[in-house]
N, C-alpha and C. Protein backbone atom coordinates (compact mmCIF):
# COMPACT_ATOMS: atom_id res chain seq x y z
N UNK A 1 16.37 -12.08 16.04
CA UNK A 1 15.68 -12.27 14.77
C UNK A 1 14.45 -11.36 14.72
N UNK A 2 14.30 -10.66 13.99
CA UNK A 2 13.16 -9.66 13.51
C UNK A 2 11.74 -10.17 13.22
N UNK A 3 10.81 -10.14 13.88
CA UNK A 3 9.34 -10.38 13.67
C UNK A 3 8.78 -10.48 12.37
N UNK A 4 8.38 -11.33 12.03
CA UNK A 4 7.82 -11.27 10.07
C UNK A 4 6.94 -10.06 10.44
N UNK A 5 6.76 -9.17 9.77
CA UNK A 5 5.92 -8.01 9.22
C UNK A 5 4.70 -8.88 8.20
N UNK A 6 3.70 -9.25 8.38
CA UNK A 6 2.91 -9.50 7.29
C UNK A 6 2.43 -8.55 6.60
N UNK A 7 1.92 -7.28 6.84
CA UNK A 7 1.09 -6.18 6.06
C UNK A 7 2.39 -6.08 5.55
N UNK A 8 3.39 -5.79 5.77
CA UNK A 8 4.58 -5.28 4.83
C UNK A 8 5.12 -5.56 3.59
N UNK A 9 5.31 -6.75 4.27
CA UNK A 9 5.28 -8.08 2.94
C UNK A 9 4.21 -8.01 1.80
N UNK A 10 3.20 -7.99 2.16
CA UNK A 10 2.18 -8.38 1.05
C UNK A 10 2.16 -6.92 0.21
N UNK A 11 2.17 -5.51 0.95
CA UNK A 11 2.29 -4.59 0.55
C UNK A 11 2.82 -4.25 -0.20
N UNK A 12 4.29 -4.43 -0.19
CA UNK A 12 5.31 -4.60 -1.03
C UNK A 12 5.28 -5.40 -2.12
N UNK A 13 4.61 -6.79 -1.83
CA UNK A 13 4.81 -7.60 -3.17
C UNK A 13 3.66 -7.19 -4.19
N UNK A 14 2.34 -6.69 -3.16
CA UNK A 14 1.31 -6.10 -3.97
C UNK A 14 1.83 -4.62 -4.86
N UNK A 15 3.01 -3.91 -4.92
CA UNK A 15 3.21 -2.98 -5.15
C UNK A 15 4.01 -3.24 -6.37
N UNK A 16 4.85 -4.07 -6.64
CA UNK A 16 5.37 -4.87 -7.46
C UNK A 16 3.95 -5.42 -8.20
N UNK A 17 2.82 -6.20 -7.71
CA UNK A 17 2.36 -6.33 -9.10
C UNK A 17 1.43 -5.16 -9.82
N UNK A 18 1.21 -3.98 -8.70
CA UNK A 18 0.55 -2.85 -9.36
C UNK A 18 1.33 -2.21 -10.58
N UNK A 19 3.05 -1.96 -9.84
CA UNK A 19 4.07 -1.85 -11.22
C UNK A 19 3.64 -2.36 -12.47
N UNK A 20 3.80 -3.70 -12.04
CA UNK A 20 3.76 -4.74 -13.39
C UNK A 20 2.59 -4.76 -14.25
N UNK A 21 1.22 -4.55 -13.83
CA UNK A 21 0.19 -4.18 -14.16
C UNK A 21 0.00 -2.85 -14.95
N UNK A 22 0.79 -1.82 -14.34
CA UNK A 22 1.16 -0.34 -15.09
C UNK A 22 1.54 -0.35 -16.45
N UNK A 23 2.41 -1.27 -16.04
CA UNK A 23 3.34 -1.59 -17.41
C UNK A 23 2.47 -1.78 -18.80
N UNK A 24 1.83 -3.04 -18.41
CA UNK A 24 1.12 -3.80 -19.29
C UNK A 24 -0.33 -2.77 -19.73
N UNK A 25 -0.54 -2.01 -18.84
CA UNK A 25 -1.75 -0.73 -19.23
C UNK A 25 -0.95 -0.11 -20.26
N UNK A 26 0.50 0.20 -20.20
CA UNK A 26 1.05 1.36 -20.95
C UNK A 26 1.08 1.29 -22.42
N UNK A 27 1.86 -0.52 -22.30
CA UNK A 27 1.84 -0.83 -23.64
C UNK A 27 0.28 -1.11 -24.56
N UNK A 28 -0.62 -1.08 -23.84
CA UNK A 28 -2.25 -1.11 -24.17
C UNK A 28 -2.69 0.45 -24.43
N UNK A 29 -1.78 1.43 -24.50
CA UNK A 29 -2.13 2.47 -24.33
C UNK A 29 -3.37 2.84 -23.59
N UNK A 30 -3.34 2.46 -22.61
CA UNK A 30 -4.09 3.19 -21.06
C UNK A 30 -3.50 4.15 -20.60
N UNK A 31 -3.93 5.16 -20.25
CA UNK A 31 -2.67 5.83 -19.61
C UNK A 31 -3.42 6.73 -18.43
N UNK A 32 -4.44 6.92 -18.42
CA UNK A 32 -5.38 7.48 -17.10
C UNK A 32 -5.76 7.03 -15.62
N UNK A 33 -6.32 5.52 -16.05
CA UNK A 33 -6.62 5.07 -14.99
C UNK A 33 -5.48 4.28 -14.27
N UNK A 34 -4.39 3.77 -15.37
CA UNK A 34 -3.85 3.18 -14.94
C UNK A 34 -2.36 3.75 -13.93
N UNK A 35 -2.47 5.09 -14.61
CA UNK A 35 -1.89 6.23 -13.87
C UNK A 35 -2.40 6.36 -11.76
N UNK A 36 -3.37 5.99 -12.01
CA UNK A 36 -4.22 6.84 -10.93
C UNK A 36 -4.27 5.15 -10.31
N UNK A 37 -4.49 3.96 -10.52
CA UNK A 37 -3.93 2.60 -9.73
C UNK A 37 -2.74 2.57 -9.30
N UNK A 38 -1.93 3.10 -10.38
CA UNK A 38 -0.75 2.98 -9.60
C UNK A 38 0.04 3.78 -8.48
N UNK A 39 -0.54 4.72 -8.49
CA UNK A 39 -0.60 5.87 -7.29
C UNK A 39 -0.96 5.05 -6.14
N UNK A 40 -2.21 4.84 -6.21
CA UNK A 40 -3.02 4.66 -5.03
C UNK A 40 -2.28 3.04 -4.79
N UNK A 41 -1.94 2.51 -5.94
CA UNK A 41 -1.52 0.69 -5.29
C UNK A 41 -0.14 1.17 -4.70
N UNK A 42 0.50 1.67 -4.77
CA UNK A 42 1.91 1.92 -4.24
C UNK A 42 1.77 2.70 -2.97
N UNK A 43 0.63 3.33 -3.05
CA UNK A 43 0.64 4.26 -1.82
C UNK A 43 0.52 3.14 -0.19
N UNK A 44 -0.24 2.26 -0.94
CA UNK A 44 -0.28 1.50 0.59
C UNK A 44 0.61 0.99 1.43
N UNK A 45 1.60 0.34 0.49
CA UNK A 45 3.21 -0.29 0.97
C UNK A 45 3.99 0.83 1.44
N UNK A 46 4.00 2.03 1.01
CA UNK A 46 4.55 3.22 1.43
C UNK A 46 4.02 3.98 2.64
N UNK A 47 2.59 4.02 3.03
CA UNK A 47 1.88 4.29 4.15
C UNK A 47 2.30 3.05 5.34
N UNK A 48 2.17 1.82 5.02
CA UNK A 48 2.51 0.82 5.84
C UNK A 48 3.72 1.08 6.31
N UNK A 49 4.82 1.25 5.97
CA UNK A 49 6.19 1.71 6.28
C UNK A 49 6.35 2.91 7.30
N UNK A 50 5.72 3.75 5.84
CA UNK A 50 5.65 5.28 6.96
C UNK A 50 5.30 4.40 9.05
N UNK A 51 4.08 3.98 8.74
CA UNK A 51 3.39 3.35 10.13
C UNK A 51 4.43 2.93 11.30
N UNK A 52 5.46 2.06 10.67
CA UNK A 52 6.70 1.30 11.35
C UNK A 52 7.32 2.50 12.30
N UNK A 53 7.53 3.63 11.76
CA UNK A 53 7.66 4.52 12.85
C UNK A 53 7.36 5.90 13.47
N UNK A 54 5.62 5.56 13.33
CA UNK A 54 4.63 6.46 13.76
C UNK A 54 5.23 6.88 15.26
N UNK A 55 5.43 8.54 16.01
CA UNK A 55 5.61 8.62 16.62
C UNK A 55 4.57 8.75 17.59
N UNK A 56 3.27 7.82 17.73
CA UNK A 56 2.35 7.79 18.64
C UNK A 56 1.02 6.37 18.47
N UNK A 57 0.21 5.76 18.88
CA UNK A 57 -0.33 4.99 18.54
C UNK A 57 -1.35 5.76 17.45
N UNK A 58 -1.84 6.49 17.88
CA UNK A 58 -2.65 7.72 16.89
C UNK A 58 -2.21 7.86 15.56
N UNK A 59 -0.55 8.21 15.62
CA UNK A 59 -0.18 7.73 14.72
C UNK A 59 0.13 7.07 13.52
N UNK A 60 0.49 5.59 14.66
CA UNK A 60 0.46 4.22 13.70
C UNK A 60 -1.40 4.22 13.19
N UNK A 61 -2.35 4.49 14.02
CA UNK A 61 -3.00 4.13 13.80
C UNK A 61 -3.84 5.50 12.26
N UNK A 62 -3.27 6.27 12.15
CA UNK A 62 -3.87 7.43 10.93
C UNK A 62 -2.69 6.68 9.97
N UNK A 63 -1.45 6.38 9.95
CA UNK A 63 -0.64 5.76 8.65
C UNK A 63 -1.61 4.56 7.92
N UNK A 64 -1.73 4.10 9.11
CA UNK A 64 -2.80 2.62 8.50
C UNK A 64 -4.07 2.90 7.88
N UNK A 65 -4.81 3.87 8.55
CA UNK A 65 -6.01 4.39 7.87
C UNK A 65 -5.88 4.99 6.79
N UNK A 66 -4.86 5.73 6.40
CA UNK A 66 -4.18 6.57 5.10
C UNK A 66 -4.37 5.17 3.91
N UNK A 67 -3.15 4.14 4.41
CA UNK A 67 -2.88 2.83 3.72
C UNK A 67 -4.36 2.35 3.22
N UNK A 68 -5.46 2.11 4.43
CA UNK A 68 -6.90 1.34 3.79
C UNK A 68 -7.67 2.20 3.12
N UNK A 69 -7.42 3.47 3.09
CA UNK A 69 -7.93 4.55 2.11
C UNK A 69 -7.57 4.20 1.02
N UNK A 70 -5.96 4.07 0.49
CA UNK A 70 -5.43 3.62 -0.59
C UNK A 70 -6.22 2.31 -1.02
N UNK A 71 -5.92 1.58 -0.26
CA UNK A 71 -6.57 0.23 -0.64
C UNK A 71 -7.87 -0.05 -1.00
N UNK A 72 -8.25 0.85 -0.43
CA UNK A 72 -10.11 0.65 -0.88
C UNK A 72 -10.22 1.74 -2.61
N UNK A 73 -9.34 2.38 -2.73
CA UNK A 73 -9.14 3.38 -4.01
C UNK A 73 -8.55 2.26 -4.89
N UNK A 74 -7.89 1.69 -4.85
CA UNK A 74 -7.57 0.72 -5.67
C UNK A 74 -8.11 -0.04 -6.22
N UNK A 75 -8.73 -1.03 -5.12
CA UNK A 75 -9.90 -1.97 -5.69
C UNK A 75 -10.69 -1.33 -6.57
N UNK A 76 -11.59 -0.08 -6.92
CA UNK A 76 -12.15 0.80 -7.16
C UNK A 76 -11.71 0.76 -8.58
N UNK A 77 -9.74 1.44 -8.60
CA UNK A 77 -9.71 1.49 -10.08
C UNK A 77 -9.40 0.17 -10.68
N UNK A 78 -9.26 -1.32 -9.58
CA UNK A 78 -9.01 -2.68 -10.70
C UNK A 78 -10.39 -2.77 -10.93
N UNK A 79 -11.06 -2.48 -10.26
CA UNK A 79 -12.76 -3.42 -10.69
C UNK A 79 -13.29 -2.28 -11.87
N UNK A 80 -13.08 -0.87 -12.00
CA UNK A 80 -13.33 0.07 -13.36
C UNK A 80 -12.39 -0.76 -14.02
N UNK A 81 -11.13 -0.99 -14.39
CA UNK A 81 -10.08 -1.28 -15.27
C UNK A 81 -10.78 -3.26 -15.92
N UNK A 82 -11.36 -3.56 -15.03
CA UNK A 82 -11.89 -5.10 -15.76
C UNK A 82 -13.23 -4.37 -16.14
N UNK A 83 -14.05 -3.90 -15.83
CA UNK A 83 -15.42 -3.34 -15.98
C UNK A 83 -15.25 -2.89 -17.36
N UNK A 84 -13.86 -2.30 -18.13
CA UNK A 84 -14.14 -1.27 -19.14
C UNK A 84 -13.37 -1.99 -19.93
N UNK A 85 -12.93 -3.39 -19.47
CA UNK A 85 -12.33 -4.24 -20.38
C UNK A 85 -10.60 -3.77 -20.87
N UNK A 86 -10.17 -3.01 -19.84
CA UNK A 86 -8.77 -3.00 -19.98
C UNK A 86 -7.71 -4.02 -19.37
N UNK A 87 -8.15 -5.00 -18.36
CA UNK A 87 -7.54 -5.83 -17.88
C UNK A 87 -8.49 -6.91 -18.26
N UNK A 88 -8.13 -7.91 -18.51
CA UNK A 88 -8.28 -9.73 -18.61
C UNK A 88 -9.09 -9.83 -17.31
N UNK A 89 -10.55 -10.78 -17.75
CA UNK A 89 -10.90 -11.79 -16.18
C UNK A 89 -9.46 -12.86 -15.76
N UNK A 90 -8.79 -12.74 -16.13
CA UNK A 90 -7.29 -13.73 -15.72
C UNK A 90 -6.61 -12.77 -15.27
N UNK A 91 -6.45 -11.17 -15.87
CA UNK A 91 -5.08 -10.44 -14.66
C UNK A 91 -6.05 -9.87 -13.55
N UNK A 92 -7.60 -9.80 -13.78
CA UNK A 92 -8.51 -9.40 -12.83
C UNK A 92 -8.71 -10.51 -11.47
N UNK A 93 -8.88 -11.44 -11.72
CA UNK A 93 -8.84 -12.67 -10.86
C UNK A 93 -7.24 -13.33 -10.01
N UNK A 94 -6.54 -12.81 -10.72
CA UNK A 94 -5.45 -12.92 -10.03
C UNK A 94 -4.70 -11.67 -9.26
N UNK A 95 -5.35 -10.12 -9.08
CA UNK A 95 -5.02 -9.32 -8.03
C UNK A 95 -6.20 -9.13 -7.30
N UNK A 96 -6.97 -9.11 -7.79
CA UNK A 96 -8.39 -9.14 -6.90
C UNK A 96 -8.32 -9.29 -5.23
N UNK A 97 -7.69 -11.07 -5.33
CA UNK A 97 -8.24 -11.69 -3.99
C UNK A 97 -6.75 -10.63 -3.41
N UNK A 98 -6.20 -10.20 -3.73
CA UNK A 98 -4.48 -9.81 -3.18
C UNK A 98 -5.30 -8.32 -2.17
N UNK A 99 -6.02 -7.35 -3.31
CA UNK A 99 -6.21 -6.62 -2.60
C UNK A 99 -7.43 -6.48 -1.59
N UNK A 100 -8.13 -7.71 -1.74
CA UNK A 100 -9.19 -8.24 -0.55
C UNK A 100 -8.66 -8.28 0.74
N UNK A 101 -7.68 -9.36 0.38
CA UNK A 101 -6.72 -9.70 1.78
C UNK A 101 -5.49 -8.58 2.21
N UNK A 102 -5.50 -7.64 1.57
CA UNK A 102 -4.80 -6.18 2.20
C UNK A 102 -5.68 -5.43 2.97
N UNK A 103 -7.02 -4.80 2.50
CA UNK A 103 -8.42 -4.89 3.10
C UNK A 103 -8.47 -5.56 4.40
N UNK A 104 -8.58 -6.41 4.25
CA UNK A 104 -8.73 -7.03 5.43
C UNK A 104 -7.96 -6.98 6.85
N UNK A 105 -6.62 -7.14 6.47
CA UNK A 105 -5.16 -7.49 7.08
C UNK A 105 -5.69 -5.93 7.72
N UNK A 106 -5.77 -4.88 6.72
CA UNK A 106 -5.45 -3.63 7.60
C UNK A 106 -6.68 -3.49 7.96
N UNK A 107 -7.79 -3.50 7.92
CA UNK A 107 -8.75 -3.22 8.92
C UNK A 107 -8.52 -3.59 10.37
N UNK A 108 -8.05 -4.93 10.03
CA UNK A 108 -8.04 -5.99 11.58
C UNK A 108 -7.08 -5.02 12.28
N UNK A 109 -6.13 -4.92 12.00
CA UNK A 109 -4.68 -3.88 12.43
C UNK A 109 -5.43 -2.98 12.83
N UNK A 110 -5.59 -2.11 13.14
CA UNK A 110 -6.60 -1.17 12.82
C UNK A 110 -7.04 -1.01 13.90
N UNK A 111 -8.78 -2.12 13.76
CA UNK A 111 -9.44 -2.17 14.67
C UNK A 111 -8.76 -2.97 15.53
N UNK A 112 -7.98 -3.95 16.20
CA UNK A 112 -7.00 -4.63 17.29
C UNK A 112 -6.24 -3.47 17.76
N UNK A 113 -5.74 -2.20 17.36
CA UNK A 113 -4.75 -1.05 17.21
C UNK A 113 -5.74 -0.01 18.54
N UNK A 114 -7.03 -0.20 18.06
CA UNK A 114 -7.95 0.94 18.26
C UNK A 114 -8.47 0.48 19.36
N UNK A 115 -8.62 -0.97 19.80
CA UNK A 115 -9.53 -1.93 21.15
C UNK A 115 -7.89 -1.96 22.05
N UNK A 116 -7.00 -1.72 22.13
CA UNK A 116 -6.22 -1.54 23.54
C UNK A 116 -5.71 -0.32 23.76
């Protein structure tokens, strides 16, 4: 039986709601920033992966840093995208804490990655 992946998981499902979020910019006619979230929100689930088979710990450990680069770019364009009143305090409050706890998840990875 295969090890649950947590960063993977959340990555993925967080990537799905950056999609879904795209969407809903499009039909709002946004089309800049929400361009440039969805880059960077997809990029992390895709860096996380890439990571799975880094051919060195150095490696795994620059895929992941790539990924919290993304992630910290993101937060960036949801908190401009509620700031300028293109997203709801309701679709703002409900990805928020998602990409806190991606933040987080991959720092720890990271730094645990970097201490053995």
């Amino acid at each position: 039986m295969e090890k649950r992946n947590i960063i993977k998981e959340k990555s993925f499902l967080f990537a799905i709601e950056i999609v879904g979020l795209y969407k809903v910019l499009a039909e709002r006619k946004e089309f800049v920033l929400s361009k440039q979230m969805l880059r960077s929100g997809t990029s992390i689930g895709a860096n996380v992966r890439e990571s799975e088979h880094a051919q060195s710990k150095a490696d795994f450990i620059h895929k992941l840093s790539i990924s919290l680069k993304e992630a910290n770019e993101t937060e960036y364009w949801l908190d401009l995208l509620f700031e300028t009143k293109y997203i709801s305090q309701i679709e703002f409050e409900n990805i928020k804490p998602k990409i806190i706890e991606l933040l987080k998840l991959l720092t720890s990875i990271i730094n645990t990655s970097k201490s053995k």
